[in-house]
PDB file of N, CA and C in Angstrom:
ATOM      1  N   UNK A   1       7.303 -55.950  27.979  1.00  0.00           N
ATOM      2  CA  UNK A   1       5.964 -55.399  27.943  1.00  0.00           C
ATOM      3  C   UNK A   1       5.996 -53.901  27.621  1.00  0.00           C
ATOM      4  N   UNK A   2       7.091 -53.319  27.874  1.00  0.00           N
ATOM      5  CA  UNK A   2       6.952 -51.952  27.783  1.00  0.00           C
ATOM      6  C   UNK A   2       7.254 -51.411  26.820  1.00  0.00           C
ATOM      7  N   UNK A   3       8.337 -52.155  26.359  1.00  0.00           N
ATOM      8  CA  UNK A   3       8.587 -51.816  24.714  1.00  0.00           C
ATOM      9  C   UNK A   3       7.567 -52.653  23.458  1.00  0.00           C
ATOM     10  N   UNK A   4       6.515 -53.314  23.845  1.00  0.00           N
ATOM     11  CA  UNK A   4       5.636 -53.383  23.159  1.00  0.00           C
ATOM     12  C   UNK A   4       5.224 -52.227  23.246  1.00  0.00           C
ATOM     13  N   UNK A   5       4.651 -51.326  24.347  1.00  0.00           N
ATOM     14  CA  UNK A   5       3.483 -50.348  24.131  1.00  0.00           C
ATOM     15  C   UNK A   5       4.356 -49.170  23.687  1.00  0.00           C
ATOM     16  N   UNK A   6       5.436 -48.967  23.627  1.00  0.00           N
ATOM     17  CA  UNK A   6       6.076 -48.287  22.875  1.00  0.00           C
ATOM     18  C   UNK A   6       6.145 -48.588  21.539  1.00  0.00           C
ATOM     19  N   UNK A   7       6.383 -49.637  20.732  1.00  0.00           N
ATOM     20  CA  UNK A   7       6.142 -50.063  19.378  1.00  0.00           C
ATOM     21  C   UNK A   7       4.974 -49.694  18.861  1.00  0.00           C
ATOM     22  N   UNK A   8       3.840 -50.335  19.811  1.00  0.00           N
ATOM     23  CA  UNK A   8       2.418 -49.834  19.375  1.00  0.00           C
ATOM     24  C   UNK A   8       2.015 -48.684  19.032  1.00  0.00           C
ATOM     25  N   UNK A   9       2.622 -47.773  20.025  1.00  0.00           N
ATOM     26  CA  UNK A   9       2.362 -46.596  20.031  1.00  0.00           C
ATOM     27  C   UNK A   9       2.612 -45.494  18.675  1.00  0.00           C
ATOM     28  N   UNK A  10       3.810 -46.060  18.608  1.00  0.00           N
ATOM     29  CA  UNK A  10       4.371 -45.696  16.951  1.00  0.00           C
ATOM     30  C   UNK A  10       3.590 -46.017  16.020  1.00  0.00           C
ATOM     31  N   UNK A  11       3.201 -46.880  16.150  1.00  0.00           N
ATOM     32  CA  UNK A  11       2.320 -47.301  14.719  1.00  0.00           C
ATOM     33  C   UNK A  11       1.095 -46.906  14.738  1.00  0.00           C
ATOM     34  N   UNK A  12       0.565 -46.679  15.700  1.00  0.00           N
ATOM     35  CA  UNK A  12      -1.002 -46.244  15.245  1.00  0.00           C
ATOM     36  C   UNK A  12      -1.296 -45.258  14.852  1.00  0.00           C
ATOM     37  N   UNK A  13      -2.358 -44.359  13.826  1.00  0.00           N
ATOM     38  CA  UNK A  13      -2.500 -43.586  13.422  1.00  0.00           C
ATOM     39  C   UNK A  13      -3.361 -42.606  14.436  1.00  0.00           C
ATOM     40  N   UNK A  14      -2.261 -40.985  14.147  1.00  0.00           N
ATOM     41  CA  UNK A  14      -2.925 -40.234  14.894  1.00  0.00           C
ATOM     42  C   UNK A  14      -4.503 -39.648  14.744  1.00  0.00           C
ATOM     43  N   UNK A  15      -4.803 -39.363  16.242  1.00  0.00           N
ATOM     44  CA  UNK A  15      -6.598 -39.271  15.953  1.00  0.00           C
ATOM     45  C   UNK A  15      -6.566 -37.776  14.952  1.00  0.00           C
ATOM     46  N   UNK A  16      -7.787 -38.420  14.284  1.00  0.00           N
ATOM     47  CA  UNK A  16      -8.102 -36.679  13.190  1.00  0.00           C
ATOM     48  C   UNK A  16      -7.883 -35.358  14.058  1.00  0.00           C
ATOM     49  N   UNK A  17      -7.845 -34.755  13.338  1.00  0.00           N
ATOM     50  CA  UNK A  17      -7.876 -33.066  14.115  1.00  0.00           C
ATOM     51  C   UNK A  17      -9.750 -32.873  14.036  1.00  0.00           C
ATOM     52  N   UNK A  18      -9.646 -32.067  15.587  1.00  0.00           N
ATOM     53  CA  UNK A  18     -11.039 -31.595  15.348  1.00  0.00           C
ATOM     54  C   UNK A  18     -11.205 -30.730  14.470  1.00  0.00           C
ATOM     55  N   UNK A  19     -12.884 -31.188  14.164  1.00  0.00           N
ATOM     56  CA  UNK A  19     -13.838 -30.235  13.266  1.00  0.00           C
ATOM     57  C   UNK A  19     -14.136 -28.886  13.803  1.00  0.00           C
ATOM     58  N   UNK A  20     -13.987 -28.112  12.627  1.00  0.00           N
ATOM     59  CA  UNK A  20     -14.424 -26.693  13.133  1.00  0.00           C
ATOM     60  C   UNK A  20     -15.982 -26.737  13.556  1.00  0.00           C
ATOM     61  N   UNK A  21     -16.041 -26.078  14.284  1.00  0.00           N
ATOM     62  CA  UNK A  21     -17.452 -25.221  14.197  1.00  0.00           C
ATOM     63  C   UNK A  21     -18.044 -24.503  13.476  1.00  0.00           C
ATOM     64  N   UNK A  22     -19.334 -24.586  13.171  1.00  0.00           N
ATOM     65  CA  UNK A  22     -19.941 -23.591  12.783  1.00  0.00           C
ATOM     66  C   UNK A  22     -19.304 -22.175  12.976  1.00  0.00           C
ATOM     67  N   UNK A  23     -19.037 -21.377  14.007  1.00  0.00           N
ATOM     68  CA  UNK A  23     -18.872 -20.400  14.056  1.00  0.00           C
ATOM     69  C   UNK A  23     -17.831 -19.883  13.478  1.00  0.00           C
ATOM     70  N   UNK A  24     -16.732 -20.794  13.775  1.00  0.00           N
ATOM     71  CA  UNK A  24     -15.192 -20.669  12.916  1.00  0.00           C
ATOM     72  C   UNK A  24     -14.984 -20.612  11.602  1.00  0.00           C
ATOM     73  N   UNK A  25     -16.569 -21.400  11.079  1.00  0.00           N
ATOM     74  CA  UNK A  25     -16.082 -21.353   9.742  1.00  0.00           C
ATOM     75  C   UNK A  25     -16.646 -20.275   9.146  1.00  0.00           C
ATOM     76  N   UNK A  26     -17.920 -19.671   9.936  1.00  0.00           N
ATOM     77  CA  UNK A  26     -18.487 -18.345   9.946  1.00  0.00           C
ATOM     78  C   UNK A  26     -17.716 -17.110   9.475  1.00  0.00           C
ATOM     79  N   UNK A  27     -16.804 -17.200  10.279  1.00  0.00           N
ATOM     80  CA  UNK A  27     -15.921 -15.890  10.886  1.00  0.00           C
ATOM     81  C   UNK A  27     -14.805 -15.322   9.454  1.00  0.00           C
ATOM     82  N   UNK A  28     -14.671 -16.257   8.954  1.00  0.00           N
ATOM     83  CA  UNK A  28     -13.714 -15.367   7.460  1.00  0.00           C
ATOM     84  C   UNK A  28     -14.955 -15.689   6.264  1.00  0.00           C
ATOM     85  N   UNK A  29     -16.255 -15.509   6.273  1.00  0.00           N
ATOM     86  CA  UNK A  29     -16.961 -15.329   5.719  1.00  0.00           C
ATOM     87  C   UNK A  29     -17.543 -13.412   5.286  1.00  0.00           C
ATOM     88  N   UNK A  30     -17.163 -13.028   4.236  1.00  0.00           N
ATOM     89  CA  UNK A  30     -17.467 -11.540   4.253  1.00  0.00           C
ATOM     90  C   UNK A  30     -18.312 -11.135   3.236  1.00  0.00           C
ATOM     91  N   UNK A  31     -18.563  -9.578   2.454  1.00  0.00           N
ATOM     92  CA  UNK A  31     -19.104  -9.374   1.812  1.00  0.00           C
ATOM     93  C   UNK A  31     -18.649 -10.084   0.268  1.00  0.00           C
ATOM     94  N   UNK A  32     -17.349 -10.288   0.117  1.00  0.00           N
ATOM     95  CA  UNK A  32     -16.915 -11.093  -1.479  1.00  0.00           C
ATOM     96  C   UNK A  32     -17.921 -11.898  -1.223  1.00  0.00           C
ATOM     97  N   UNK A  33     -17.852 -12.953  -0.688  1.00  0.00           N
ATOM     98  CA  UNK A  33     -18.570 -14.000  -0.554  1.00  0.00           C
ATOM     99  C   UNK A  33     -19.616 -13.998  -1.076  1.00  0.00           C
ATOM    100  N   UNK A  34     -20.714 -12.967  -0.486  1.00  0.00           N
ATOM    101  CA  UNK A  34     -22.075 -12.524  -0.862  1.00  0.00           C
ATOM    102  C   UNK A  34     -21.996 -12.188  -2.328  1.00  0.00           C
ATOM    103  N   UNK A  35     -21.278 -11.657  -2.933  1.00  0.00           N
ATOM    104  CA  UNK A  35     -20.881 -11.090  -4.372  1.00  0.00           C
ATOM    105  C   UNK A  35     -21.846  -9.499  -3.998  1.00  0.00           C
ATOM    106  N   UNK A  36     -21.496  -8.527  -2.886  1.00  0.00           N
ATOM    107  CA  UNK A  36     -21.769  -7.504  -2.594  1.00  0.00           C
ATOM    108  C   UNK A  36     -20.956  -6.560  -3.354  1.00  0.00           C
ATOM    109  N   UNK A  37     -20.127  -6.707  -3.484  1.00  0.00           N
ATOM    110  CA  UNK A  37     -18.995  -5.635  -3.960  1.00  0.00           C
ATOM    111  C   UNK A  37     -18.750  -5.826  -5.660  1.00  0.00           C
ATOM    112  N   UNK A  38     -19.679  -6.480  -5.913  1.00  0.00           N
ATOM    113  CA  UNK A  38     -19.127  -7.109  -7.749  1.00  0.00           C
ATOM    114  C   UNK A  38     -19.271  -6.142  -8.258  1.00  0.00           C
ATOM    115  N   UNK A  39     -19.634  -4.278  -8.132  1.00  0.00           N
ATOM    116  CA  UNK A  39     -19.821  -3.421  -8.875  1.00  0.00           C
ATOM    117  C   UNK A  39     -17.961  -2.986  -8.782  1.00  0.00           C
ATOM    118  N   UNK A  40     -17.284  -3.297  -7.499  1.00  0.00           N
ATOM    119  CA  UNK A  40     -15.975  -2.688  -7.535  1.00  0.00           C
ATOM    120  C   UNK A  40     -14.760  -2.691  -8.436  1.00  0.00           C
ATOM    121  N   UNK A  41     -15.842  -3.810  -9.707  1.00  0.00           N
ATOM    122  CA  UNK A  41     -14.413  -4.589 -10.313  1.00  0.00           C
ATOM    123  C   UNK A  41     -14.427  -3.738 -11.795  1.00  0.00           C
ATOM    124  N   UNK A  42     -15.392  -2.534 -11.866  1.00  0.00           N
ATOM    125  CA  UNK A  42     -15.389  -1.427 -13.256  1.00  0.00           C
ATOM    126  C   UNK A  42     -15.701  -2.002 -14.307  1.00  0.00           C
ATOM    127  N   UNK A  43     -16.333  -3.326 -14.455  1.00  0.00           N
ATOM    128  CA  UNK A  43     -16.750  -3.902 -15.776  1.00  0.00           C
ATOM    129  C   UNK A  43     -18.336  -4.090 -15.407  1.00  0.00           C
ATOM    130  N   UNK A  44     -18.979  -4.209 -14.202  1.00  0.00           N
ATOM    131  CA  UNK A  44     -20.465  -4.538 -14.202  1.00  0.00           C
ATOM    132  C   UNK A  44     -20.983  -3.482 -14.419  1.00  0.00           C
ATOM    133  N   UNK A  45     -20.810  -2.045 -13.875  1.00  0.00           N
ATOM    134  CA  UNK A  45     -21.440  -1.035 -13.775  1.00  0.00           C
ATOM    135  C   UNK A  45     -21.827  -0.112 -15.017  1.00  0.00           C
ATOM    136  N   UNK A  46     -20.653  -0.226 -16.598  1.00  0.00           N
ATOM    137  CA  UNK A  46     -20.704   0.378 -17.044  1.00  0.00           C
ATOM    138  C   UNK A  46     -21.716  -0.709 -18.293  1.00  0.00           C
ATOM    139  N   UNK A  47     -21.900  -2.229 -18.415  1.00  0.00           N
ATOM    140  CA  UNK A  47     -22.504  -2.575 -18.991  1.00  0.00           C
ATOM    141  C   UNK A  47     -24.300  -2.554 -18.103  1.00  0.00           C
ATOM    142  N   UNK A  48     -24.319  -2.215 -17.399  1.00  0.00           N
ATOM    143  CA  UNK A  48     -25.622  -2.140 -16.314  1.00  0.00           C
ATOM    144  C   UNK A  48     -26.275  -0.612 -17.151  1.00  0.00           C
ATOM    145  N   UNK A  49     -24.985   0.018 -17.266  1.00  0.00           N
ATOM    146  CA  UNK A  49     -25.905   1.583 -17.695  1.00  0.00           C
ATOM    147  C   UNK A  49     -26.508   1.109 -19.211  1.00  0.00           C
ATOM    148  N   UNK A  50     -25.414   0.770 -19.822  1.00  0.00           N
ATOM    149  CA  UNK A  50     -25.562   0.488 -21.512  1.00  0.00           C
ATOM    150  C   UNK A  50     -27.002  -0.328 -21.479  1.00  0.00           C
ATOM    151  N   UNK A  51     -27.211  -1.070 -20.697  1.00  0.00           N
ATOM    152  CA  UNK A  51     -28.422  -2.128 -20.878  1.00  0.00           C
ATOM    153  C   UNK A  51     -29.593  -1.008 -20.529  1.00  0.00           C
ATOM    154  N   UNK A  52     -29.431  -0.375 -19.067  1.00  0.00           N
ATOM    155  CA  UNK A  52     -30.394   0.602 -18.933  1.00  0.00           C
ATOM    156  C   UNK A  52     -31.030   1.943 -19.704  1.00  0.00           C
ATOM    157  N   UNK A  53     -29.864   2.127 -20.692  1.00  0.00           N
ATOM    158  CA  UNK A  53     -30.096   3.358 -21.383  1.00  0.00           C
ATOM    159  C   UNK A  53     -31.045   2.296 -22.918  1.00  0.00           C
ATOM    160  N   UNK A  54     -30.814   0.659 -23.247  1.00  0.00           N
ATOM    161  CA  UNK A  54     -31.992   0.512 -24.182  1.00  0.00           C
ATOM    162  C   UNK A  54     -33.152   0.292 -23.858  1.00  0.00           C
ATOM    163  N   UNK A  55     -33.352  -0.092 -22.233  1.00  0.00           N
ATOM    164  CA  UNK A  55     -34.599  -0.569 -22.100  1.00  0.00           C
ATOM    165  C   UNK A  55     -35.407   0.580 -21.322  1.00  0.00           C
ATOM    166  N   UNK A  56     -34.830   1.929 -21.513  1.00  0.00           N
ATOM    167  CA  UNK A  56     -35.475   3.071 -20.491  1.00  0.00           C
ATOM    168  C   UNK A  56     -36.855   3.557 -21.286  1.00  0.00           C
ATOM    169  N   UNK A  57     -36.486   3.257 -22.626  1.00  0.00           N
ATOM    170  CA  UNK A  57     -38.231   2.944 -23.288  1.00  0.00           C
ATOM    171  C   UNK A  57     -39.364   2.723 -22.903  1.00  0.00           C
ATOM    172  N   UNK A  58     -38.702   1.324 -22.679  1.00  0.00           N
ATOM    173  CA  UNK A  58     -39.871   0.172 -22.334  1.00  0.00           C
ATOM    174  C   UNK A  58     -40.518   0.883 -20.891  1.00  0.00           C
ATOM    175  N   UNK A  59     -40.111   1.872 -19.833  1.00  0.00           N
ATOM    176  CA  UNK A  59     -40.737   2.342 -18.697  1.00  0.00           C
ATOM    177  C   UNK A  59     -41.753   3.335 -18.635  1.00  0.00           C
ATOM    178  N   UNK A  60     -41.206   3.982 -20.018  1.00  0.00           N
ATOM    179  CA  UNK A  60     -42.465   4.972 -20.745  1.00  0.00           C
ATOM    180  C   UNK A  60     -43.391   4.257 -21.321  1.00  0.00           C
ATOM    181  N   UNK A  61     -43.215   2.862 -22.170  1.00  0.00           N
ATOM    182  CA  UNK A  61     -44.358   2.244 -22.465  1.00  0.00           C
ATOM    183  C   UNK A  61     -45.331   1.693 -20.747  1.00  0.00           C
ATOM    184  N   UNK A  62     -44.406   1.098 -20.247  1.00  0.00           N
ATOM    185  CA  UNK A  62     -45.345   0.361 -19.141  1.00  0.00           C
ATOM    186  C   UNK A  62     -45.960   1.735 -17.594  1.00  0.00           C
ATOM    187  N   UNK A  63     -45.685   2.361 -17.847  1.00  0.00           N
ATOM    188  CA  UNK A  63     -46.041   3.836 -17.183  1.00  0.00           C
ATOM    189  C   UNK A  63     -47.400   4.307 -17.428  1.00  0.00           C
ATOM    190  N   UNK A  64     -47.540   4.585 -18.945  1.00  0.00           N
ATOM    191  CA  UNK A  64     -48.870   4.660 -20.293  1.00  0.00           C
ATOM    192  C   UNK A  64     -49.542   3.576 -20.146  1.00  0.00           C
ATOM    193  N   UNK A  65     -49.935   2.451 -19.743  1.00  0.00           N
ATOM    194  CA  UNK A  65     -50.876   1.533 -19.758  1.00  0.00           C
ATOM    195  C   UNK A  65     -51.308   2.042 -18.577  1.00  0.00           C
TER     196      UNK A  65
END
């Protein structure tokens, strides 16, 4: 009998690992994530000006109405 429940024991599959929590999975959540920092990478900022310097026009037109 006992070395049945020893046999058994071997064979069954272990229970899942618990699920995180909410909070855990919270916690290595940061500003990358948000895409807060996407000016840090020196390619958004300098096409942001280029776009702003054609459409700085258009603020003198909509200013005048």
């Amino acid at each position: 009998m006992l070395t049945q429940v020893i046999c058994s024991s071997l064979f069954q599959e272990p229970p899942p690992p618990p699920r995180k929590a909410r909070a855990e999975l919270m916690k290595d959540i940061d500003a990358d994530y948000y895409g807060y920092r996407d000016e840090d990478d020196g390619i958004l900022v300098p096409l942001e000006k280029e776009i702003e310097k054609k459409v700085s026009h258009f603020d003198f037109l909509w200013v005048s109405l």
